[in-house]
PDB file of N, CA and C in Angstrom:
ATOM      1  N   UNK A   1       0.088 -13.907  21.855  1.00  0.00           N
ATOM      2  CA  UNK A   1       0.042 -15.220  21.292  1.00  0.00           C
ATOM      3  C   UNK A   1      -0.910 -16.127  22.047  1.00  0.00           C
ATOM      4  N   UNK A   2      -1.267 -15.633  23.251  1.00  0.00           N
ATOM      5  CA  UNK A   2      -2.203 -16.516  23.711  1.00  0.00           C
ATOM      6  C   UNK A   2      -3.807 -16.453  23.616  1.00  0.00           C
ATOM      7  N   UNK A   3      -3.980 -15.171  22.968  1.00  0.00           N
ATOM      8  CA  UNK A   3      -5.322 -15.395  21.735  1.00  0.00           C
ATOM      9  C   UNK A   3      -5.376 -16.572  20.779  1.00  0.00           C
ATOM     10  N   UNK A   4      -4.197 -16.813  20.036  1.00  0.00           N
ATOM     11  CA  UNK A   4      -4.132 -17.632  19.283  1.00  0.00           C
ATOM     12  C   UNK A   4      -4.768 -18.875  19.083  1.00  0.00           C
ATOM     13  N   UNK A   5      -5.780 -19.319  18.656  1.00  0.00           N
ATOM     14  CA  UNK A   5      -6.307 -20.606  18.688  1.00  0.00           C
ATOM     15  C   UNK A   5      -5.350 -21.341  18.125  1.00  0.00           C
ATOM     16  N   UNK A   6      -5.798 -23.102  18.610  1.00  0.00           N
ATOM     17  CA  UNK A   6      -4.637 -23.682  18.014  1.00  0.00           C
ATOM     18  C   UNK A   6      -5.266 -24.108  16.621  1.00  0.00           C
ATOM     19  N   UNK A   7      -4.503 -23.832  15.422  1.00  0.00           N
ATOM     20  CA  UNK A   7      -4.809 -23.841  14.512  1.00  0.00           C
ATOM     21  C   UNK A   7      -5.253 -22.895  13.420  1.00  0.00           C
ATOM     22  N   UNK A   8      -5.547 -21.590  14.239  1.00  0.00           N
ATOM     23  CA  UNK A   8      -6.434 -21.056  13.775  1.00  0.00           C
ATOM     24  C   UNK A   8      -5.231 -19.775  13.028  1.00  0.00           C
ATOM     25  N   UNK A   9      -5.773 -18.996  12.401  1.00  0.00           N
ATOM     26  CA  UNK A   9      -4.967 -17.398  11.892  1.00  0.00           C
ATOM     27  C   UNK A   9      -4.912 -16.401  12.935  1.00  0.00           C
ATOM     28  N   UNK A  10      -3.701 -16.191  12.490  1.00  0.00           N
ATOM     29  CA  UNK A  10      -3.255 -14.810  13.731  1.00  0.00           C
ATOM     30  C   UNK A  10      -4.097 -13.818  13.551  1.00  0.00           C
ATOM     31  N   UNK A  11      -4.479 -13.461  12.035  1.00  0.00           N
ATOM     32  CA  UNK A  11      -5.449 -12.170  12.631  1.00  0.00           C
ATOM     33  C   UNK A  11      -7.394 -12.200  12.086  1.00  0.00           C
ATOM     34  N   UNK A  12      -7.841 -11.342  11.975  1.00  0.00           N
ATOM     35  CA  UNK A  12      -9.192 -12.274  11.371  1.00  0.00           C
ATOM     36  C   UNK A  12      -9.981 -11.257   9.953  1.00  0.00           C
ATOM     37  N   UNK A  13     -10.960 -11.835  10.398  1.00  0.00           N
ATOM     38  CA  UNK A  13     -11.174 -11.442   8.235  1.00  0.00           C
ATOM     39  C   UNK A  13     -11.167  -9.980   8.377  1.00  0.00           C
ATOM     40  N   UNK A  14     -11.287  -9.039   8.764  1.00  0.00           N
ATOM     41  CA  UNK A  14     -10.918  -7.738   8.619  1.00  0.00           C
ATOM     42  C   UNK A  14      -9.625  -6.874   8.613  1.00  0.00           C
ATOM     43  N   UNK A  15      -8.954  -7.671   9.665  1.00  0.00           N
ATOM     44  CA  UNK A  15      -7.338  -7.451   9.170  1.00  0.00           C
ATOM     45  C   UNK A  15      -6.835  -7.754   7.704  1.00  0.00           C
ATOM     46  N   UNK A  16      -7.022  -9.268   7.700  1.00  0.00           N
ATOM     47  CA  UNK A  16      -6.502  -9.403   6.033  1.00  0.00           C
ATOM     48  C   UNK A  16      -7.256  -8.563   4.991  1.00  0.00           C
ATOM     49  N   UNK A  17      -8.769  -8.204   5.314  1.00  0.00           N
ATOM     50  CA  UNK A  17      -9.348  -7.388   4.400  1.00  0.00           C
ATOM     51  C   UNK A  17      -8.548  -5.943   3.892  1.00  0.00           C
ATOM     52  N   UNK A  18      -8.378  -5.378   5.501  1.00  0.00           N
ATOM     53  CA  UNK A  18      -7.479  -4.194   5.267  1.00  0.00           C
ATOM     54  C   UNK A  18      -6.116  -3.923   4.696  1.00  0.00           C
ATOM     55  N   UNK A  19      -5.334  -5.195   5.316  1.00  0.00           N
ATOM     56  CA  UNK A  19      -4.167  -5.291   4.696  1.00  0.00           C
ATOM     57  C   UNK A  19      -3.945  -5.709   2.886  1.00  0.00           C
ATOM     58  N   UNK A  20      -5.330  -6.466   2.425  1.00  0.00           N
ATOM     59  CA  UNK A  20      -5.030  -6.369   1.465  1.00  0.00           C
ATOM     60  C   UNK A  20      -5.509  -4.873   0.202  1.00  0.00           C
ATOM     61  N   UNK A  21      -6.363  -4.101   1.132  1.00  0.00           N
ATOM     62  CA  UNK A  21      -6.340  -2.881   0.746  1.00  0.00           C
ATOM     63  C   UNK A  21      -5.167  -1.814   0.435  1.00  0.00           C
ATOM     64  N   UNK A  22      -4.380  -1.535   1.837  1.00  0.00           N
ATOM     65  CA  UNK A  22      -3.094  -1.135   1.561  1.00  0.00           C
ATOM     66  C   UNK A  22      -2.041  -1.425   0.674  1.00  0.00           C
ATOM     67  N   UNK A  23      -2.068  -3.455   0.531  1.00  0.00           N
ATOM     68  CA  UNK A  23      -1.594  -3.450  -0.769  1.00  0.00           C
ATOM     69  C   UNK A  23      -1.535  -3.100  -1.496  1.00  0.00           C
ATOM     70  N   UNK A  24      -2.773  -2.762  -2.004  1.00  0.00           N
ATOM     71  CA  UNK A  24      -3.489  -2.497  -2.990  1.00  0.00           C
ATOM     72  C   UNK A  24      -3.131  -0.994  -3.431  1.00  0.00           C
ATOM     73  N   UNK A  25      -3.534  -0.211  -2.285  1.00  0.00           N
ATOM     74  CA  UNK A  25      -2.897   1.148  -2.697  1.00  0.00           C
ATOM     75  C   UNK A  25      -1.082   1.448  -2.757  1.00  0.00           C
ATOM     76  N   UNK A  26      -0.092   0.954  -1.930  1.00  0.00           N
ATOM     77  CA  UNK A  26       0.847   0.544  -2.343  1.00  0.00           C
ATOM     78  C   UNK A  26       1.505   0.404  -3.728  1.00  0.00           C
ATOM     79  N   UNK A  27       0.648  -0.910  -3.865  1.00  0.00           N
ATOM     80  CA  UNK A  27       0.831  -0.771  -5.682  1.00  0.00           C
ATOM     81  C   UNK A  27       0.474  -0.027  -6.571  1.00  0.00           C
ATOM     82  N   UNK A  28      -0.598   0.845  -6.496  1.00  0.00           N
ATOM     83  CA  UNK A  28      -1.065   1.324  -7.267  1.00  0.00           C
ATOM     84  C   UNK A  28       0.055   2.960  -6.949  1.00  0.00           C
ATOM     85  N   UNK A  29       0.561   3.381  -6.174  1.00  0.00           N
ATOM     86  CA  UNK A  29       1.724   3.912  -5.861  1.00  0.00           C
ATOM     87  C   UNK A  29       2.760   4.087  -6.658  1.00  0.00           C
ATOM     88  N   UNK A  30       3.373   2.714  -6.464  1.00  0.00           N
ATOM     89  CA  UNK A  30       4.764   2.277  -7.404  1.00  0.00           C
ATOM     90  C   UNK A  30       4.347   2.145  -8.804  1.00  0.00           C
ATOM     91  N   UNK A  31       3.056   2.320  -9.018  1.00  0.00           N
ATOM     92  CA  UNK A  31       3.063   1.932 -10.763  1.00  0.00           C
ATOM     93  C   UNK A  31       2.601   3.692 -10.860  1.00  0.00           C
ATOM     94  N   UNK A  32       2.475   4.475 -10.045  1.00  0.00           N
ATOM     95  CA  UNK A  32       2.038   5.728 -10.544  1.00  0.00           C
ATOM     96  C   UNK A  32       3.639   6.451 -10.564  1.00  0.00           C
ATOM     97  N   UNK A  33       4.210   5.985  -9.763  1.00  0.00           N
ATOM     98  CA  UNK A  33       5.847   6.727  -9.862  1.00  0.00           C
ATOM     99  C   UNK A  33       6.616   5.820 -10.796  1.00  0.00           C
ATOM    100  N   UNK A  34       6.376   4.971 -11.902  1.00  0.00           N
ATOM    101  CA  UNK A  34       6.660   4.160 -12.654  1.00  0.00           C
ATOM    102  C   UNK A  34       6.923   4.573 -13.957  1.00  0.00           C
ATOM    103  N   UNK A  35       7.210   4.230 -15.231  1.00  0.00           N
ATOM    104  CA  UNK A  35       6.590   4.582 -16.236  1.00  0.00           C
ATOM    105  C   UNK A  35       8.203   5.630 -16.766  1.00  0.00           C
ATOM    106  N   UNK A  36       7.160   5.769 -18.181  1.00  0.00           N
ATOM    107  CA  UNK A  36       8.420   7.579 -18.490  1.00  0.00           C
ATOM    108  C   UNK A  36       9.717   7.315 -18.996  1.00  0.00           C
ATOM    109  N   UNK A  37       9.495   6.591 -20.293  1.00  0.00           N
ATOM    110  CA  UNK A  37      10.633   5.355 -21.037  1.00  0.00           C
ATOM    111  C   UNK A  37      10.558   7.354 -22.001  1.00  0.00           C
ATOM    112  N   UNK A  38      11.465   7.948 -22.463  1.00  0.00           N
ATOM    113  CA  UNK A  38      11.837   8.529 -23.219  1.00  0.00           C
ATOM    114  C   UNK A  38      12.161   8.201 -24.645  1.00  0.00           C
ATOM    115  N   UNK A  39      11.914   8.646 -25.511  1.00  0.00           N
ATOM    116  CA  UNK A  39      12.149   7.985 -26.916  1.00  0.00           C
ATOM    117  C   UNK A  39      13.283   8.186 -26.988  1.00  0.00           C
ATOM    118  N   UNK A  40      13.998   9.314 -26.664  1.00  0.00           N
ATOM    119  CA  UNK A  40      15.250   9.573 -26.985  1.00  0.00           C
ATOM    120  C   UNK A  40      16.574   9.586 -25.794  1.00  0.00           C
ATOM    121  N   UNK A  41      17.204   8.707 -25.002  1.00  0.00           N
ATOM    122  CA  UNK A  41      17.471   8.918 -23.832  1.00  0.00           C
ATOM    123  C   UNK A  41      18.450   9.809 -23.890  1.00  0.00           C
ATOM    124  N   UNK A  42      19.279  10.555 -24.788  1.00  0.00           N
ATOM    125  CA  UNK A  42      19.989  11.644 -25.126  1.00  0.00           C
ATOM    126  C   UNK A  42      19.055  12.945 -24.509  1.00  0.00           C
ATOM    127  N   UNK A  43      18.130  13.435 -24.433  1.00  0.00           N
ATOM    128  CA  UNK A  43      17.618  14.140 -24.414  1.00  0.00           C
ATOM    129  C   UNK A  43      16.300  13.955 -22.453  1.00  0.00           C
ATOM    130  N   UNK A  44      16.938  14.907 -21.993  1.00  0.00           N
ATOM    131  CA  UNK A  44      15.955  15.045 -20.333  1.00  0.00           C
ATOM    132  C   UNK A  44      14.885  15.729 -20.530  1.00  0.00           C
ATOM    133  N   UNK A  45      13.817  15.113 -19.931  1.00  0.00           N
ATOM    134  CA  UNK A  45      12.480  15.817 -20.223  1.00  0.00           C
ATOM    135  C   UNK A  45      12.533  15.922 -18.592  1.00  0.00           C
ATOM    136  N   UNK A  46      12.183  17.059 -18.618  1.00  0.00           N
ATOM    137  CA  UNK A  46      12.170  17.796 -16.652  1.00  0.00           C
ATOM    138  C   UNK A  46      10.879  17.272 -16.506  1.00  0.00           C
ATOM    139  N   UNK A  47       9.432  17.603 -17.601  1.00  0.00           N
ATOM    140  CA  UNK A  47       8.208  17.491 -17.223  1.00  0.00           C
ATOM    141  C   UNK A  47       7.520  15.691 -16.895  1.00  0.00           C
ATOM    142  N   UNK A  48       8.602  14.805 -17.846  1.00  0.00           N
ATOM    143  CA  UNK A  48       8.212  13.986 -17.308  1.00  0.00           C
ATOM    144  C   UNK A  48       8.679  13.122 -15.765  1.00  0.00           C
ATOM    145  N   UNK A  49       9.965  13.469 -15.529  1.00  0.00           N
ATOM    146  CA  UNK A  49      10.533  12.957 -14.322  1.00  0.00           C
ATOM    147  C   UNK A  49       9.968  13.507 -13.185  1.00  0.00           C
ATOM    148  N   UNK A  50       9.210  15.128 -13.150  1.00  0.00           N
ATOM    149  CA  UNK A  50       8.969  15.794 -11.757  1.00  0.00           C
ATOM    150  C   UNK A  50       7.912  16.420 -12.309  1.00  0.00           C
ATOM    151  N   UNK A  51       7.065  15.096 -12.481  1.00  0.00           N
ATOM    152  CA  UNK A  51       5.363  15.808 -12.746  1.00  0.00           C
ATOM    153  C   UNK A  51       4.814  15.306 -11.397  1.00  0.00           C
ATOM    154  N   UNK A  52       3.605  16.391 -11.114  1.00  0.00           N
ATOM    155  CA  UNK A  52       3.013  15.735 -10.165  1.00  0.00           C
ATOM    156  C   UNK A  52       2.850  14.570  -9.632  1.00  0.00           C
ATOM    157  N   UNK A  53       2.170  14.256 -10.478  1.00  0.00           N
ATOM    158  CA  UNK A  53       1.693  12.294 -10.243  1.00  0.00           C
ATOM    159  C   UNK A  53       2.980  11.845  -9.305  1.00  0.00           C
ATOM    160  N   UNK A  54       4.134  11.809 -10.107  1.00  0.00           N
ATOM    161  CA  UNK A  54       5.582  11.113  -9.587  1.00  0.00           C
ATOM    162  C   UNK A  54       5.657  11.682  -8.452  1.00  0.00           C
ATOM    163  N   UNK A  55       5.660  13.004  -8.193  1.00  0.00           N
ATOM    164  CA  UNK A  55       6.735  13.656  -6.423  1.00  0.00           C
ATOM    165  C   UNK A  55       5.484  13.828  -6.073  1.00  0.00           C
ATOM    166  N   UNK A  56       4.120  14.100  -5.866  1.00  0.00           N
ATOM    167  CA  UNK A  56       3.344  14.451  -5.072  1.00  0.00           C
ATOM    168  C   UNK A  56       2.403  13.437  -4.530  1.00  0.00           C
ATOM    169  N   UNK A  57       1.821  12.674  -5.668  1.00  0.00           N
ATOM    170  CA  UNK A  57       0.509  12.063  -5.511  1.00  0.00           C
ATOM    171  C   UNK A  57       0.694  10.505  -5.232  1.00  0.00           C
ATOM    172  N   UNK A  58       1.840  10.431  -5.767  1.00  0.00           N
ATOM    173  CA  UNK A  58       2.455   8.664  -5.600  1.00  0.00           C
ATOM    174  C   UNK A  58       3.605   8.685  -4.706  1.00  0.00           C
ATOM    175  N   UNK A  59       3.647   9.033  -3.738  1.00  0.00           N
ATOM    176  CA  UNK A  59       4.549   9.648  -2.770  1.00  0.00           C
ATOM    177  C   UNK A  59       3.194   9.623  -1.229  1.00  0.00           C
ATOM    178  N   UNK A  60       2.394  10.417  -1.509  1.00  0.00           N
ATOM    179  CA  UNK A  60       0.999  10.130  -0.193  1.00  0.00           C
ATOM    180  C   UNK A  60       0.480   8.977  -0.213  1.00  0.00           C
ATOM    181  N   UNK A  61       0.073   8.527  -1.974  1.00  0.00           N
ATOM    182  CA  UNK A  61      -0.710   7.361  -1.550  1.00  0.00           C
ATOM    183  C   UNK A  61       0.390   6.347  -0.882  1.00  0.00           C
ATOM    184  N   UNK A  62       1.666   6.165  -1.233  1.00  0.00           N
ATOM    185  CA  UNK A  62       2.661   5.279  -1.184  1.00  0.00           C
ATOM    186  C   UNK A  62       2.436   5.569   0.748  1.00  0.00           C
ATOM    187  N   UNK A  63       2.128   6.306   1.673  1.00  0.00           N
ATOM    188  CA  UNK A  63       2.240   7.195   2.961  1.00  0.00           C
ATOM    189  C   UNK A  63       0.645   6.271   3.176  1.00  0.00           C
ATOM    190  N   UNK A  64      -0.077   6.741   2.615  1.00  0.00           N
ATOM    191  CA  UNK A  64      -1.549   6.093   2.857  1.00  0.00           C
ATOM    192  C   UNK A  64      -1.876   4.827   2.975  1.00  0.00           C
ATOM    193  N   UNK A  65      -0.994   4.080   2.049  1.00  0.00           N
ATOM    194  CA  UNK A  65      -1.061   2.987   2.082  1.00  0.00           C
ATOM    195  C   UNK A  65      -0.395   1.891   2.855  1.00  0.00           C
ATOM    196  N   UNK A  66       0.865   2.313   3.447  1.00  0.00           N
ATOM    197  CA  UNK A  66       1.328   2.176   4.825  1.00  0.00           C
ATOM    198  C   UNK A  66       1.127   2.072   5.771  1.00  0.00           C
ATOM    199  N   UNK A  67       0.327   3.505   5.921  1.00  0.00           N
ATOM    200  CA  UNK A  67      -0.912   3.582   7.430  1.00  0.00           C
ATOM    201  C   UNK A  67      -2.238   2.752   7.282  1.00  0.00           C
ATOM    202  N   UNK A  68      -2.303   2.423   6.469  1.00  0.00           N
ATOM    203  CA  UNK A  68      -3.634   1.877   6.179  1.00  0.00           C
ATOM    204  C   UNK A  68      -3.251   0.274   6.733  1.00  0.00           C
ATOM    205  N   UNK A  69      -1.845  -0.386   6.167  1.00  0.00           N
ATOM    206  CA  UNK A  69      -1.365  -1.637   6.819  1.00  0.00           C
ATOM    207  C   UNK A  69      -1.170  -1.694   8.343  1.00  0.00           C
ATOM    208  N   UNK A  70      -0.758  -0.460   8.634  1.00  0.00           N
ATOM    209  CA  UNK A  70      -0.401  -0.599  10.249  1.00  0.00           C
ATOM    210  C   UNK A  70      -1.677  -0.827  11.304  1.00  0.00           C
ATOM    211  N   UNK A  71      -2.793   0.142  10.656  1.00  0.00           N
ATOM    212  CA  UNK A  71      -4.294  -0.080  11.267  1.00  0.00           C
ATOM    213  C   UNK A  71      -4.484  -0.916  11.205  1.00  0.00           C
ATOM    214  N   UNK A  72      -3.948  -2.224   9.812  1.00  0.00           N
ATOM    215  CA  UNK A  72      -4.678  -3.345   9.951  1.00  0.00           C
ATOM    216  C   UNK A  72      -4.257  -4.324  10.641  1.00  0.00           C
ATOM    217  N   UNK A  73      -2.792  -4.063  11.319  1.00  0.00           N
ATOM    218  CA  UNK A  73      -2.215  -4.833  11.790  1.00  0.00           C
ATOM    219  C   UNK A  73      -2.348  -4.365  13.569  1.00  0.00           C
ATOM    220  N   UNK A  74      -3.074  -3.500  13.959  1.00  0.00           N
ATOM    221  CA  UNK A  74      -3.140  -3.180  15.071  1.00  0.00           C
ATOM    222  C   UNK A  74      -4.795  -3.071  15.243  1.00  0.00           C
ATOM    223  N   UNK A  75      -5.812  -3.307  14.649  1.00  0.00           N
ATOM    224  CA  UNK A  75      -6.948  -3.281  14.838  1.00  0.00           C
ATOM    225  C   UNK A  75      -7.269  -4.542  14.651  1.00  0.00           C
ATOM    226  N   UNK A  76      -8.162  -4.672  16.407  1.00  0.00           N
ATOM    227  CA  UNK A  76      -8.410  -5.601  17.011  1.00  0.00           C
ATOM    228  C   UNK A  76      -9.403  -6.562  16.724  1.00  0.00           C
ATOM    229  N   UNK A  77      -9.513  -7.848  16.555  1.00  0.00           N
ATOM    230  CA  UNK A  77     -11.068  -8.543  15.745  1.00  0.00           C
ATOM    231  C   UNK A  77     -11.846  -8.423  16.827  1.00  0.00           C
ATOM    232  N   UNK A  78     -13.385  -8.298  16.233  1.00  0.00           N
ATOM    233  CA  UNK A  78     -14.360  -8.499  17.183  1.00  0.00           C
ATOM    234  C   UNK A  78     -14.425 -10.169  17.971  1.00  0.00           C
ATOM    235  N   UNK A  79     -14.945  -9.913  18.954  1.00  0.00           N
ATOM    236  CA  UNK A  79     -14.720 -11.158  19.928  1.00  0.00           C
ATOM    237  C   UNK A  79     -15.698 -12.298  19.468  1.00  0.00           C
ATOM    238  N   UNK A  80     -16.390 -11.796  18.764  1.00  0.00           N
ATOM    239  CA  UNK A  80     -17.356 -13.268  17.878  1.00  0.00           C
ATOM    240  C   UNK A  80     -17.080 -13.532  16.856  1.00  0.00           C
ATOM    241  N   UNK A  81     -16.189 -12.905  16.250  1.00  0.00           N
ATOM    242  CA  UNK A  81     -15.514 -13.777  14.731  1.00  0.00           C
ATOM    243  C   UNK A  81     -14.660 -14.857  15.621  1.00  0.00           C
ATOM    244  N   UNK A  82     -14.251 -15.734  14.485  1.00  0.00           N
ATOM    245  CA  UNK A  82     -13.291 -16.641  14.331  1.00  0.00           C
ATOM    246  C   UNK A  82     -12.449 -16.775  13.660  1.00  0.00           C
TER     247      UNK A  82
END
């Protein structure tokens, strides 16, 4: 905290850049494991509940996009930004 200018943001334009990347993939995550309204809810479709996309691919990025926040929250600004 004693970086902190007075006034100024805790972290600097590349942190928020990154962090709003991870968002970004995050969301795009939860809307890929999303979805898959059945016409008939009497009836289980196996292929749509445990298709790839859902258990494999929106499951890493959801992992990727996590790590991607933590870098941004632990990578350091250069000493000539503000």
């Amino acid at each position: 905290m004693a970086d902190k200018k007075e006034g100024g943001l805790m972290f600097g334009k590349q942190n928020y850049k990154w962090m709003a990347i991870g968002a970004g993939v995050i969301v795009l995550s939860l809307l890929l494991m999303a979805g898959g309204k059945n016409a008939d809810p009497n009836v289980f479709n196996y292929n749509e509940v445990y298709s790839t996309r859902r258990i494999t691919i929106a499951p890493v990025l959801l992992v990727l996009g996590l790590l991607i926040e933590m870098y941004a929250i632990m990578l350091k600004p250069k000493s000539g930004t503000k």
